[in-house]
C-alpha atoms as a PDB file:
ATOM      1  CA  UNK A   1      86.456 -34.319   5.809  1.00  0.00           C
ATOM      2  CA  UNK A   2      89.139 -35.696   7.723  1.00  0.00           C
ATOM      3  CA  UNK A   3      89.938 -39.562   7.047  1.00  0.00           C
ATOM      4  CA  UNK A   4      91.718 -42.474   9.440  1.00  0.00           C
ATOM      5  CA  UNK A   5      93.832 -44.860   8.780  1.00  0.00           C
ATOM      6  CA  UNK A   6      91.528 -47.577   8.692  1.00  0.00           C
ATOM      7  CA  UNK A   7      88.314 -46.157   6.895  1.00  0.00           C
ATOM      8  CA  UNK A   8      87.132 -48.230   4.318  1.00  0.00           C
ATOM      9  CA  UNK A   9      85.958 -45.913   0.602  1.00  0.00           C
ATOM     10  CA  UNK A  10      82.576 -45.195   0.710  1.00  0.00           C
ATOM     11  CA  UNK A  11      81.020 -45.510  -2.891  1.00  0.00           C
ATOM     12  CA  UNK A  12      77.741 -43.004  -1.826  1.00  0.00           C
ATOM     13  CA  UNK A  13      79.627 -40.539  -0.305  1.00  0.00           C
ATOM     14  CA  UNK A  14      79.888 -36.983  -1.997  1.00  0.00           C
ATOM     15  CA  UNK A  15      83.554 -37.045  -1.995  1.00  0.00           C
ATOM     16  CA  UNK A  16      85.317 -38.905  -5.139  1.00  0.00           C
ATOM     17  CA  UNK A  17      87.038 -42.267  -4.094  1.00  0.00           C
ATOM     18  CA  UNK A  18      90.254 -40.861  -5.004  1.00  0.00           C
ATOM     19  CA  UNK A  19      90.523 -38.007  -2.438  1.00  0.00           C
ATOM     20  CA  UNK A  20      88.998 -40.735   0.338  1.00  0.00           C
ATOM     21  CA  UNK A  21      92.209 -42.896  -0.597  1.00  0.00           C
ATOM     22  CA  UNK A  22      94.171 -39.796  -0.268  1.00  0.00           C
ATOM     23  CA  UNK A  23      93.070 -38.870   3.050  1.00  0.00           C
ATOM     24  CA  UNK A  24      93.012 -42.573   4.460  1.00  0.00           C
ATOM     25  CA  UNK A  25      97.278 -42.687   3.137  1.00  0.00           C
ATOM     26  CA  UNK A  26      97.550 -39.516   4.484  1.00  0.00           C
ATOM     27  CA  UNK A  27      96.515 -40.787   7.758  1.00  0.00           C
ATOM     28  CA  UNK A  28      98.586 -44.148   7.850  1.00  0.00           C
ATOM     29  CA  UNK A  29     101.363 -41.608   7.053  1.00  0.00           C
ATOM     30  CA  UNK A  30     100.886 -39.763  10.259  1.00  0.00           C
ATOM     31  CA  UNK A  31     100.093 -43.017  12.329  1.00  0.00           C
ATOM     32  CA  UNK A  32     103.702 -44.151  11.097  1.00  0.00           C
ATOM     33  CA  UNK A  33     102.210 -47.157   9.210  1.00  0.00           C
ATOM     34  CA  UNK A  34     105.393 -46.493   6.191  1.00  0.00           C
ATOM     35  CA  UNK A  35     108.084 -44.614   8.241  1.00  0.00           C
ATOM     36  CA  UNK A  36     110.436 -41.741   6.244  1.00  0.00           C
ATOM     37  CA  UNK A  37     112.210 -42.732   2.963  1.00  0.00           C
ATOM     38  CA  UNK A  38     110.245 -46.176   2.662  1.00  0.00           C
ATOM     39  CA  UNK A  39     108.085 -47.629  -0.243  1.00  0.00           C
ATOM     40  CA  UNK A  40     104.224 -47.395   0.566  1.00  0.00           C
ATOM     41  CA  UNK A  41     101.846 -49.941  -0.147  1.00  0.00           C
ATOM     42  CA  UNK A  42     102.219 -50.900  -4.542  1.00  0.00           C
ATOM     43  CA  UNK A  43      99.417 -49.674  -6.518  1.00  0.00           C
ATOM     44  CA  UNK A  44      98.215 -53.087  -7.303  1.00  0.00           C
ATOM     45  CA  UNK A  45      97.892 -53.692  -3.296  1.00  0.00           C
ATOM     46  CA  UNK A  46      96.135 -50.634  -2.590  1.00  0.00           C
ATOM     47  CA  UNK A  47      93.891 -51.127  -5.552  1.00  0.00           C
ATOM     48  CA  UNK A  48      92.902 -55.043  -3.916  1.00  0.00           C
ATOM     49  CA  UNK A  49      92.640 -53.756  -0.560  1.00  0.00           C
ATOM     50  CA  UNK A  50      89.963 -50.486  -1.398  1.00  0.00           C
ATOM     51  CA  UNK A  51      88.670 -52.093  -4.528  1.00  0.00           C
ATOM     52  CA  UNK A  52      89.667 -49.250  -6.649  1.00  0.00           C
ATOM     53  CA  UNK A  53      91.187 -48.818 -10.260  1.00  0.00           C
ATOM     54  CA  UNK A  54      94.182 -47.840 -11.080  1.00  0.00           C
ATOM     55  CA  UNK A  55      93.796 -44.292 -12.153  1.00  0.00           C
ATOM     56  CA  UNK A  56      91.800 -43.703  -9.053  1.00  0.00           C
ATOM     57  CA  UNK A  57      94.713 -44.638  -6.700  1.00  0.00           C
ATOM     58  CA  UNK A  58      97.421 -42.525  -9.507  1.00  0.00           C
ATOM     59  CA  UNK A  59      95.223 -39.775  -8.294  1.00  0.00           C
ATOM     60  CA  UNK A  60      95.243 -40.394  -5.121  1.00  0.00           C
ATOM     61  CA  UNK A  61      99.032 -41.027  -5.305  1.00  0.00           C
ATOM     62  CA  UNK A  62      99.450 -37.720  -7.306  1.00  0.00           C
ATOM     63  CA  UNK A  63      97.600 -35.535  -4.573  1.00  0.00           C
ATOM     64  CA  UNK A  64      99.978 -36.733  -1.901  1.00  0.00           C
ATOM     65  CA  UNK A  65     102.841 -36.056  -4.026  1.00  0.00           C
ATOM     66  CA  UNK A  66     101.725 -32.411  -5.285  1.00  0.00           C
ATOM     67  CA  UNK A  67     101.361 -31.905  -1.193  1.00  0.00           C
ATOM     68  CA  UNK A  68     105.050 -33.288  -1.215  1.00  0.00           C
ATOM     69  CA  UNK A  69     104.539 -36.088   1.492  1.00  0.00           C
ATOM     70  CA  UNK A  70     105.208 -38.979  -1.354  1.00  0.00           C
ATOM     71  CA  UNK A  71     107.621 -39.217  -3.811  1.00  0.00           C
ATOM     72  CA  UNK A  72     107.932 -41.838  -6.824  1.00  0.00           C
ATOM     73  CA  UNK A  73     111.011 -43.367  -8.072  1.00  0.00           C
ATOM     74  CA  UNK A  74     110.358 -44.696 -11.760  1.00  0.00           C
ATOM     75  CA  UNK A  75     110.446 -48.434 -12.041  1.00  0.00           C
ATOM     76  CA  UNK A  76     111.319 -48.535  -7.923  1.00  0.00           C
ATOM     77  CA  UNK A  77     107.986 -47.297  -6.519  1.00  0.00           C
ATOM     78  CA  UNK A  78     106.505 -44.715  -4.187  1.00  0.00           C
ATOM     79  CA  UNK A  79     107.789 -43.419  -1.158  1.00  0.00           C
ATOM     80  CA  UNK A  80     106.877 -41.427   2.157  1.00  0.00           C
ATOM     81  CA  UNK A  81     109.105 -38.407   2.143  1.00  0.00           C
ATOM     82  CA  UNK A  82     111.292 -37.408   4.826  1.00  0.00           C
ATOM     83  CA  UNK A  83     109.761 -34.603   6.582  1.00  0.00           C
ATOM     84  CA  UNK A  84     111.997 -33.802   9.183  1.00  0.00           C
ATOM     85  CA  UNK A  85     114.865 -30.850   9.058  1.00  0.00           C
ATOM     86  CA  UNK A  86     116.554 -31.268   6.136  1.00  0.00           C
ATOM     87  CA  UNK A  87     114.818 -34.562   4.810  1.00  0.00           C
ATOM     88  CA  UNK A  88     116.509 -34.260   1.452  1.00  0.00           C
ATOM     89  CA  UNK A  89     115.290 -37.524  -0.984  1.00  0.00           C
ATOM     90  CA  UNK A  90     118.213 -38.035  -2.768  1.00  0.00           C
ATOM     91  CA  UNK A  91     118.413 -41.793  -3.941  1.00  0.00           C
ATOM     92  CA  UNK A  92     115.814 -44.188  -2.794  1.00  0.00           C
END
């Protein structure tokens, strides 16, 4: 099911919270919400705004990093990659 930017989690819906999260960040990331190389929303604010724990949003988190559109920086926070041509991370 494909998500937008501004769905709200549904709590009946047959998908798991976490992957609804997933595919509503996913979304803002292709809107341009957080551009390339800058820090998302924190967990805590993510967890306030969609009333969701935080393992659900790790997950959530986790999913867009194993498809390599996030990346964390311990202690600093999580990031939209840079996808374009040659979008190596390096430091944050």
């Amino acid at each position: 099911m494909d998500y937008g930017p501004d769905d709200e989690i549904e709590r009946d819906a047959p998908e798991p919270p976490f992957h609804q999260l997933a595919g509503i960040l996913r979304a803002r990331i292709a809107r341009g919400d957080w551009k390339p190389r800058r820090p998302i929303s924190s967990e805590t604010r993510l967890c306030e705004e969609f009333k969701l724990s935080r393992p659900t949003v790790r997950r959530a988190i986790a999913a867009l990093v194993s498809e390599d559109l996030l990346f964390v920086v311990p202690q600093r926070g999580t990031y939209v990659r840079d996808r374009s041509a040659g979008g190596d991370q390096g430091d944050a």
